[in-house]
Protein backbone atom coordinates (compact mmCIF):
# COMPACT_ATOMS: atom_id res chain seq x y z
CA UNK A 1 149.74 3.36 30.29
CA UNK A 2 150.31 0.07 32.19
CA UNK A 3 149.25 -2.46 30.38
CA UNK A 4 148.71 -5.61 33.37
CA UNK A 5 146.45 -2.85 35.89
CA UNK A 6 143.06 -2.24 35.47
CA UNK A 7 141.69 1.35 35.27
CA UNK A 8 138.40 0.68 34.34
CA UNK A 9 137.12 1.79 37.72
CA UNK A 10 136.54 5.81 37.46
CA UNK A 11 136.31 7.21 40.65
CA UNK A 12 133.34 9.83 40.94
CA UNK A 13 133.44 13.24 43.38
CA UNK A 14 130.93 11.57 45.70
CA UNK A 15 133.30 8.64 46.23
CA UNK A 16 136.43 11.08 46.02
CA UNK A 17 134.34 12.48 49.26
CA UNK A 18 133.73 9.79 50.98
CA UNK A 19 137.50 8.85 50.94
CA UNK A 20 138.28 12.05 52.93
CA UNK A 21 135.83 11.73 55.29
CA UNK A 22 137.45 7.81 55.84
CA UNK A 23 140.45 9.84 56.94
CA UNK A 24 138.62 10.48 60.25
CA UNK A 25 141.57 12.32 62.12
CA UNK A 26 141.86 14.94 59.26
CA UNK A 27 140.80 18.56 58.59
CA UNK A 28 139.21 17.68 55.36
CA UNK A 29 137.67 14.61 56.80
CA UNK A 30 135.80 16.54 59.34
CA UNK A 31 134.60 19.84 56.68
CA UNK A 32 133.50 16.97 54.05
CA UNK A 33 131.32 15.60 56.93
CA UNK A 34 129.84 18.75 57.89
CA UNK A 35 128.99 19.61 54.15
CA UNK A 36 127.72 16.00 53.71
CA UNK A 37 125.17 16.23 56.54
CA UNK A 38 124.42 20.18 56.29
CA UNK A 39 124.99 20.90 52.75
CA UNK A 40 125.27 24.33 51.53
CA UNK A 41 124.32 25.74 54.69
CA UNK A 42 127.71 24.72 56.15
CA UNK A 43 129.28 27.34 53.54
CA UNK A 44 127.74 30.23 55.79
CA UNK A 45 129.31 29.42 58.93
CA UNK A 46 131.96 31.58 60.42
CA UNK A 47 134.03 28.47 60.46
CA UNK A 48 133.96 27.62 56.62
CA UNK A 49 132.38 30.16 54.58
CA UNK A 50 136.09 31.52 53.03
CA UNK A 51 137.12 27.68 52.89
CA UNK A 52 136.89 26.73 49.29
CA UNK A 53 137.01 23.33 49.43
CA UNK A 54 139.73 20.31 49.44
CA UNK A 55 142.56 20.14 47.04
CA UNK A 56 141.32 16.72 46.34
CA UNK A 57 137.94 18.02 45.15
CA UNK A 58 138.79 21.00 43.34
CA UNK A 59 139.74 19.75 40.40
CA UNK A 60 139.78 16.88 37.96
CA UNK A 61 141.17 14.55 35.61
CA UNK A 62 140.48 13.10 32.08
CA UNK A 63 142.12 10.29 32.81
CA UNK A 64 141.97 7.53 35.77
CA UNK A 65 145.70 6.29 35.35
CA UNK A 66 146.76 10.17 35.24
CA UNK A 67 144.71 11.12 38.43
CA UNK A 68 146.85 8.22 40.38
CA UNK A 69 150.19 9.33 39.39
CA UNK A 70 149.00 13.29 40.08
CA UNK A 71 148.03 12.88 43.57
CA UNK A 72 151.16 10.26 44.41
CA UNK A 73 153.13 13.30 43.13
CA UNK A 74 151.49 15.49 45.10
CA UNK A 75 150.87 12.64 48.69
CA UNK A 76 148.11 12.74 50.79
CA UNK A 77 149.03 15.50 53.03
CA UNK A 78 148.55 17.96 50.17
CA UNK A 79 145.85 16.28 48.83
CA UNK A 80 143.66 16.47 51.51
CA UNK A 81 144.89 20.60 52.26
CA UNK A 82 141.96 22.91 53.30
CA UNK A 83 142.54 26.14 50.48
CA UNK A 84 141.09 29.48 52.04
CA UNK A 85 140.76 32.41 49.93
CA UNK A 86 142.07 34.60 52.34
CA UNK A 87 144.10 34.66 55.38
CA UNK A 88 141.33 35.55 57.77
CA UNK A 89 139.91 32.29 56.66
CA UNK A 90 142.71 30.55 58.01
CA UNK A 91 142.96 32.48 61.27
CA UNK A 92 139.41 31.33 62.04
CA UNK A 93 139.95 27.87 61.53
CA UNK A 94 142.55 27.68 64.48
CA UNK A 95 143.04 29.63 67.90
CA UNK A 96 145.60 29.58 70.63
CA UNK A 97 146.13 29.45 74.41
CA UNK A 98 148.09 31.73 76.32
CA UNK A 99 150.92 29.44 76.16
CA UNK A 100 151.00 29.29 72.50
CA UNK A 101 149.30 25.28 72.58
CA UNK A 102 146.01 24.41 70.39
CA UNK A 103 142.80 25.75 71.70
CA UNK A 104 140.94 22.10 71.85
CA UNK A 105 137.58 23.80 71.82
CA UNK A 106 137.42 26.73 69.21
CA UNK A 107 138.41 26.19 65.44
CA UNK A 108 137.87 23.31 63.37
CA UNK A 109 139.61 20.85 66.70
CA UNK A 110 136.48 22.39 68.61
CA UNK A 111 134.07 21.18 65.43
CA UNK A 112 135.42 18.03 65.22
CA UNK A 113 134.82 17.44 69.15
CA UNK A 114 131.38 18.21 68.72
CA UNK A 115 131.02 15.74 66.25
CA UNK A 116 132.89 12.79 67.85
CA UNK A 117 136.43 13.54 65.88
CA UNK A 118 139.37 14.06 67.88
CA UNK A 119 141.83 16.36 65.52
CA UNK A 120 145.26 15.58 66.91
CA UNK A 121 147.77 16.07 64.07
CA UNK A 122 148.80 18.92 62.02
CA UNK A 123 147.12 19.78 58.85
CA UNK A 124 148.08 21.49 55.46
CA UNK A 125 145.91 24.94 54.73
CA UNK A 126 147.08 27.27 51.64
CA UNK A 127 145.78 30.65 51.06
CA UNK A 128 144.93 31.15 47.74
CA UNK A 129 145.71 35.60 48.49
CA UNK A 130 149.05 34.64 49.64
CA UNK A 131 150.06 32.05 46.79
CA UNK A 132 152.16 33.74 44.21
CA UNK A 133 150.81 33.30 41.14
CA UNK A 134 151.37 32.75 37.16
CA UNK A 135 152.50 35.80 35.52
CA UNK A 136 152.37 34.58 32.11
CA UNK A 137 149.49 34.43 29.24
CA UNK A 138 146.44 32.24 28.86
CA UNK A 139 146.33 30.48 26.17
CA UNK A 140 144.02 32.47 23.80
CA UNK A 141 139.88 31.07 23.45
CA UNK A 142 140.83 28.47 25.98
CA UNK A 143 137.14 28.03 28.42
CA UNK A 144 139.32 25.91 30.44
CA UNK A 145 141.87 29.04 31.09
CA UNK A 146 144.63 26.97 30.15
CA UNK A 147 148.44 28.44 30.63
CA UNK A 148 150.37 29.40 27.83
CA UNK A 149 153.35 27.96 28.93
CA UNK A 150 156.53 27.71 26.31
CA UNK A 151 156.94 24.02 25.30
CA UNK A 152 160.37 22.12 26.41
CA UNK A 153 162.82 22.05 23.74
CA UNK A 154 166.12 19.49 23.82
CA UNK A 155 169.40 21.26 23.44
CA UNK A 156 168.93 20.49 19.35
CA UNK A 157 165.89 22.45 19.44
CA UNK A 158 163.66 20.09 18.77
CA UNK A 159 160.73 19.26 20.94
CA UNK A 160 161.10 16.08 23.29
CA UNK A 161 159.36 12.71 22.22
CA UNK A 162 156.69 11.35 24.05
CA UNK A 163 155.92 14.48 25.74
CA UNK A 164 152.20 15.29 26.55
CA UNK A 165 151.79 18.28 28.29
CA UNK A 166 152.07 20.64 31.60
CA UNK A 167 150.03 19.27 34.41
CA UNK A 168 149.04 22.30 35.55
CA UNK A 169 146.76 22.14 32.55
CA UNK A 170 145.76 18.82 32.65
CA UNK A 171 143.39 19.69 35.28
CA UNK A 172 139.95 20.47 35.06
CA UNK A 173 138.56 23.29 36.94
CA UNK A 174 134.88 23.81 37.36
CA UNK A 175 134.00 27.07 35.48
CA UNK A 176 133.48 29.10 38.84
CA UNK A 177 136.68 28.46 40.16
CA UNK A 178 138.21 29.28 36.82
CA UNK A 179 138.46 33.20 37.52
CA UNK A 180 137.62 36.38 40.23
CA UNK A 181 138.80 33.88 43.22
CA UNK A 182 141.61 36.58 44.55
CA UNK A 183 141.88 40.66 44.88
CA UNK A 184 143.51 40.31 41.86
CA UNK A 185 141.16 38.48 39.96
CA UNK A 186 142.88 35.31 39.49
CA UNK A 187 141.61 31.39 39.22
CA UNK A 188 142.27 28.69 40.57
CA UNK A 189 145.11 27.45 37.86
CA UNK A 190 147.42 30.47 38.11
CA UNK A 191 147.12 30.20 42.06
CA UNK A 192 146.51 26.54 43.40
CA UNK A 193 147.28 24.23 40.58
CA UNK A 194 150.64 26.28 39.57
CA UNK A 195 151.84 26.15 43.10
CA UNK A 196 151.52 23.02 43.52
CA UNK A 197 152.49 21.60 39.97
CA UNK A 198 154.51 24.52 38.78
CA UNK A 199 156.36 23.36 35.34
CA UNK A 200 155.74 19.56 35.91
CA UNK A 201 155.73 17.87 32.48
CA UNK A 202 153.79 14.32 31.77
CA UNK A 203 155.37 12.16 29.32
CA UNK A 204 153.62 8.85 27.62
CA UNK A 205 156.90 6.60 29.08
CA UNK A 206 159.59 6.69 31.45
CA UNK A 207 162.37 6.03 28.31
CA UNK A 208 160.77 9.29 27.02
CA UNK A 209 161.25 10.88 30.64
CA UNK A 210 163.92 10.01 30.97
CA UNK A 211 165.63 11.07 27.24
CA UNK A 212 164.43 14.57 28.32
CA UNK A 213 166.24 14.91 31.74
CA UNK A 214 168.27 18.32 29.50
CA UNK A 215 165.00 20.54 29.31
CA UNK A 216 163.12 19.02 32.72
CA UNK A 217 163.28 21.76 34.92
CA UNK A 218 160.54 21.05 37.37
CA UNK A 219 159.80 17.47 37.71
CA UNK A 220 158.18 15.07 35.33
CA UNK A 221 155.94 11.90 35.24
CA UNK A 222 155.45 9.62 32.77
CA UNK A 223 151.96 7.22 32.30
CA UNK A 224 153.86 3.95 32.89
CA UNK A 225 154.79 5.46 36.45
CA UNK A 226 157.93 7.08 36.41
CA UNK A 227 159.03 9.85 38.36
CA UNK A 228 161.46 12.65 38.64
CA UNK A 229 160.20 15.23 42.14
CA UNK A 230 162.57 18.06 40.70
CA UNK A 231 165.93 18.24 39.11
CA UNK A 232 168.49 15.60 39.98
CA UNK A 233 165.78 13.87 42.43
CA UNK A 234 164.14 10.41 41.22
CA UNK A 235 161.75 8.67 42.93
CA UNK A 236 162.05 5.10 42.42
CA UNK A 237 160.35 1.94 43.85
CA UNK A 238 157.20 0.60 43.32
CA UNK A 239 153.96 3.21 42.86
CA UNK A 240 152.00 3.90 45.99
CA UNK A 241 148.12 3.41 45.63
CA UNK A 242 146.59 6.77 47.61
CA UNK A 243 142.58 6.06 48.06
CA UNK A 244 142.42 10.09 47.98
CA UNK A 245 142.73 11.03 44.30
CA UNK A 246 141.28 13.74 41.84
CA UNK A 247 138.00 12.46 40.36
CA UNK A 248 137.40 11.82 36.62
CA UNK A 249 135.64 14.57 34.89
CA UNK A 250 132.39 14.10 32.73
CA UNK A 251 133.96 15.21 29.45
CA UNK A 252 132.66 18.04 26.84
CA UNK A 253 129.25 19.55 28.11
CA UNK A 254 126.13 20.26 26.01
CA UNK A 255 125.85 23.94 27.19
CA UNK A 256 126.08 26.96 24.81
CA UNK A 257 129.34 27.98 23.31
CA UNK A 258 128.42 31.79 24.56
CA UNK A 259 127.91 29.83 28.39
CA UNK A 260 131.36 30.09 29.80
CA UNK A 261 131.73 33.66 28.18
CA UNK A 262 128.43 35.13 30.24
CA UNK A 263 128.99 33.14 33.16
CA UNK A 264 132.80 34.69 33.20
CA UNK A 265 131.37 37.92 32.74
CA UNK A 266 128.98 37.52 35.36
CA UNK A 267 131.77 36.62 38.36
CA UNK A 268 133.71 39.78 36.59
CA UNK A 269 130.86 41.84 37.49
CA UNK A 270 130.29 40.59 40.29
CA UNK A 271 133.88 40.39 41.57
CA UNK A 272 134.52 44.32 40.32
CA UNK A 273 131.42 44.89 42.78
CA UNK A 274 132.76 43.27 45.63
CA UNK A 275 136.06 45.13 45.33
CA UNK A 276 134.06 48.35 45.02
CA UNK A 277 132.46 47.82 48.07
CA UNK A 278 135.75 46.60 49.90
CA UNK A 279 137.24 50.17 48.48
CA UNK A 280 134.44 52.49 49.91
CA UNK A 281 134.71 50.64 53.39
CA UNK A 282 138.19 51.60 52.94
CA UNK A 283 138.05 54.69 52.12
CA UNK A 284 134.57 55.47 55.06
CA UNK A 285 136.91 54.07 57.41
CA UNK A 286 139.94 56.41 56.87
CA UNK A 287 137.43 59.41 56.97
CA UNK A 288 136.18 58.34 59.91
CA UNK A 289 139.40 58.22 60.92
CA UNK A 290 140.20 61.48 60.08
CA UNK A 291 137.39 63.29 61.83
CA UNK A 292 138.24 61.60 64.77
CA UNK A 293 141.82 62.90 64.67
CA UNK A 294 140.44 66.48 63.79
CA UNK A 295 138.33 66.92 66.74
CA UNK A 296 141.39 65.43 68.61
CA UNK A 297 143.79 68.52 67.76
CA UNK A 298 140.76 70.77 67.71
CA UNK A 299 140.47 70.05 71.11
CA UNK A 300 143.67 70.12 72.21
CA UNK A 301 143.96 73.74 70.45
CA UNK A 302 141.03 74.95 71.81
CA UNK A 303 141.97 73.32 75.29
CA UNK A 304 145.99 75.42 74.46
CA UNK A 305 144.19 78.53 73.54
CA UNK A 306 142.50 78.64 76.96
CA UNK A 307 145.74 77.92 78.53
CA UNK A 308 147.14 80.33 77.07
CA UNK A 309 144.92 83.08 77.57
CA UNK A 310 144.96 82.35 81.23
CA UNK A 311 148.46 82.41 81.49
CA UNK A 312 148.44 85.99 79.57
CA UNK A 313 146.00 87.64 82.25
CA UNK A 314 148.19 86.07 85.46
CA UNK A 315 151.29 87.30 83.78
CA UNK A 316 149.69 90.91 82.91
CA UNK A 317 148.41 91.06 87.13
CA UNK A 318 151.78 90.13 87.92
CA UNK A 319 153.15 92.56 85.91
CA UNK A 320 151.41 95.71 86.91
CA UNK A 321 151.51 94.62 90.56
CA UNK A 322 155.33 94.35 90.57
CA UNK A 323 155.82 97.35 88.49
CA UNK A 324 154.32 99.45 91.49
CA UNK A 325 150.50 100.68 89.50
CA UNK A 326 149.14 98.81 92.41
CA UNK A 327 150.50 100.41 95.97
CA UNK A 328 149.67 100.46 99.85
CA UNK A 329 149.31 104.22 100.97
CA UNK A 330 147.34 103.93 104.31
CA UNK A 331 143.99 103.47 104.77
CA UNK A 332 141.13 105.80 103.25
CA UNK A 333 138.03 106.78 104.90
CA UNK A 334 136.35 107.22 101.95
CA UNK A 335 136.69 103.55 100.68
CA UNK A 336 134.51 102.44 104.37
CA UNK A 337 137.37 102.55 106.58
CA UNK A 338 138.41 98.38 105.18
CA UNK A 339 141.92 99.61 104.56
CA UNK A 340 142.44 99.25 101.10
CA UNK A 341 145.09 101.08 99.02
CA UNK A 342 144.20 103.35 96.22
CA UNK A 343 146.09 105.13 92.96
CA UNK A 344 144.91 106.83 89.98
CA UNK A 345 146.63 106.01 86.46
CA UNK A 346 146.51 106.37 82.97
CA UNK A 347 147.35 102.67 80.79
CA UNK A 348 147.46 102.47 77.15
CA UNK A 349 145.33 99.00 76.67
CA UNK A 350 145.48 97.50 73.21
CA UNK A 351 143.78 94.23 74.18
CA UNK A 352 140.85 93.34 73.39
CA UNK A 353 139.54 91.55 76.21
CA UNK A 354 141.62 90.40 79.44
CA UNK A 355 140.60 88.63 82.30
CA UNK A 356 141.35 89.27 85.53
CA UNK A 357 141.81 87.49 88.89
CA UNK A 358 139.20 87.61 91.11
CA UNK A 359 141.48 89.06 93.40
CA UNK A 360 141.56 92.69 91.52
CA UNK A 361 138.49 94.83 91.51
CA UNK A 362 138.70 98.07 88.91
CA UNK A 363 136.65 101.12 88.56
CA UNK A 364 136.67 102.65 85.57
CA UNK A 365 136.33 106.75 85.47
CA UNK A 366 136.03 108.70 82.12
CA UNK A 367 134.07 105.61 79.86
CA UNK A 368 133.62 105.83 76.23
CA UNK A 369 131.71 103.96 73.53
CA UNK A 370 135.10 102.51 71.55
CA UNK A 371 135.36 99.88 75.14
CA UNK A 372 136.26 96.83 75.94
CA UNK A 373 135.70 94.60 78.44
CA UNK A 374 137.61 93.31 81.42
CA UNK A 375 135.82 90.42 83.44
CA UNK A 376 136.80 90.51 87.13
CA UNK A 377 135.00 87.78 88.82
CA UNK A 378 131.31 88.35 88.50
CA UNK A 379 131.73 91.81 87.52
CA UNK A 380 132.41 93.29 84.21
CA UNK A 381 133.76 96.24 83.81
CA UNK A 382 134.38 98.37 80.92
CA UNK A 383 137.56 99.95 79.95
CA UNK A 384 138.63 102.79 76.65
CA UNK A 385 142.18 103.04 74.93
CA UNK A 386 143.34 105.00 77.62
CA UNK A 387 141.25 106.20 80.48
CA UNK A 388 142.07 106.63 84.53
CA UNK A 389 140.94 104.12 86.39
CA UNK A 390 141.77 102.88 90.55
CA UNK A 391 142.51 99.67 91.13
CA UNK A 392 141.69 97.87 95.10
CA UNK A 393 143.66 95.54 96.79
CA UNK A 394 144.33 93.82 99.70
């Protein structure tokens, strides 16, 4: 460590907090002040209930000098990033105008006018669903869910001197955020913390840094302040002093050693239920679905099978009307002097039931019990397999 500053001053959540909400113009200053004043009734809003919290608050550090020289590697922007834990999340928290500019009065710039903050310039938000995250293994018994990340080795083989670790695991992580945060299952250190840390290594000085430049792959810090952002890029210059940091965290608890062990079994449980109801919405919604689209082509069949059948009976009228069954032969006294045309003939019908055009009116001679029917406006009349029958026309 530096040796001339003084660390003695640990910085606790509630002041970590209060920094952010300093930052009046910000996203995070404005959700820290509606937490602050509303507690954890804020969490059920539409607004914030998938926001998880501030990068800056999610996590913390053993060490005072080490939470400095994490969040000037990360800068302010990121530290005070709003993390969702899925993309709806982030849809809500900003809308647009038909032009494509800021809605001023919806989203978190329409909270932060009701509360007498003015959010004017753009803000960091990272979705934890959408991160890609840490494919590897967890180190084995670890309650902290560290990453089993291989160690840097110098071309020799041997391991580097002075080196100290992976700051992706020099985080803390409160034990609900440790697991079950994604569809997938995953925590906040395979998703967050690797994303924005990735590889980074921490070594105790910058001579040790800087002997390891053959195995740094991406980015390293060292405790006396030195700094490489990724390979080939240094950052030199005097350190910069962010007032937004990661707090200091309380050390080893009291609780039981079975504690972290139930309580991860409990989010499993409870994150295998959630996904179990997310799959039977699913799957009621593409039933639904279906039965909607069935009684779509059920009507349409039914509405082709009508169609069709009328198209059947004008074709058959048109049929035996051209073919000459129905002819003018002079008028008939017998049929009330009305001048209407008659002829006796003998069909073969092997339909089961036609219908006809008002238009045609048929008397049937010779019936028998094996009939059909043939509707003809608001009469029916029946018809055999072959029988002799007169049709009237106009």
């Amino acid at each position: 460590m530096i040796e001339d500053e003084d660390h003695s001053h640990v910085e606790s959540e509630e002041e970590t907090v209060q920094h952010i909400i300093s930052h009046e113009k910000s996203a995070a200053g404005i959700l820290c002040l509606l937490r602050t004043r509303h507690g954890s009734q804020a969490s059920h809003l539409l607004l914030t209930k998938d926001v998880l919290g501030i990068v800056a608050t999610l996590g913390k550090v053993d060490d005072d000098n080490l939470s400095r020289l994490l969040s000037e590697y990360l800068g302010i922007e990121t530290m005070l990033a709003v993390v969702c834990k899925t993309y709806d999340g982030v849809k809500v928290l900003e809308t647009y105008e038909k032009d494509g500019s800021v809605s001023k009065s919806s989203g978190l710039h329409g909270l932060g006018t009701s509360i007498g903050r003015h959010l004017d310039e753009r803000f960091l938000v990272i979705c934890l669903e959408n991160l890609r995250p840490y494919v590897g293994e967890i180190v084995a018994d670890d309650p902290q869910r560290k990453l089993d990340i291989l160690k840097p080795r110098l071309p020799g083989g041997e391991s580097p001197p002075g080196f100290l670790g992976f700051a992706v695991n020099m985080i803390t992580i409160d034990s609900a955020n440790l697991f079950c945060l994604t569809a997938n299952g995953h925590g906040l250190r395979e998703t967050l913390f690797y994303n924005l840390f990735s590889r980074l290594q921490v070594y105790k000085t910058r001579a040790d840094m800087l002997q390891a430049l053959p195995c740094i792959t991406d980015g390293a810090l060292s405790l006396d302040g030195g700094m490489v952002k990724t390979t080939g890029m240094f950052s030199l210059g005097n350190r910069e002093q962010l007032d937004v940091k990661f707090p200091k965290s309380q050390g080893t608890s009291n609780l039981p050693v079975n504690y972290v062990d139930t309580e991860k079994q409990i989010k499993e449980l409870k994150w295998e239920k959630e996904r179990m109801i997310e799959d039977m919405q699913r799957e009621q919604a593409l039933l639904n679905n279906a039965k909607q689209h069935f009684e779509i082509k059920k009507q349409e069949v039914l509405k082709f099978m009508a169609l069709s059948a009328s198209y059947a009976t004008q074709g058959l009228c048109s049929m035996l009307c051209s073919g000459g069954y129905f002819q003018r032969s002079g008028l008939d006294q017998n049929l009330g002097g009305r001048g209407y045309a008659r002829k006796s003939i003998d069909l073969d019908f092997k339909l089961k039931r036609i219908g006809f055009s008002p238009k045609y009116l048929v008397r049937i001679n010779g019936l028998q019990n094996d009939s059909t029917h043939i509707n003809s406006g608001p009469n029916t009349w029946q018809l055999t397999g072959q029988a002799q029958f007169a049709a009237l026309g106009p």
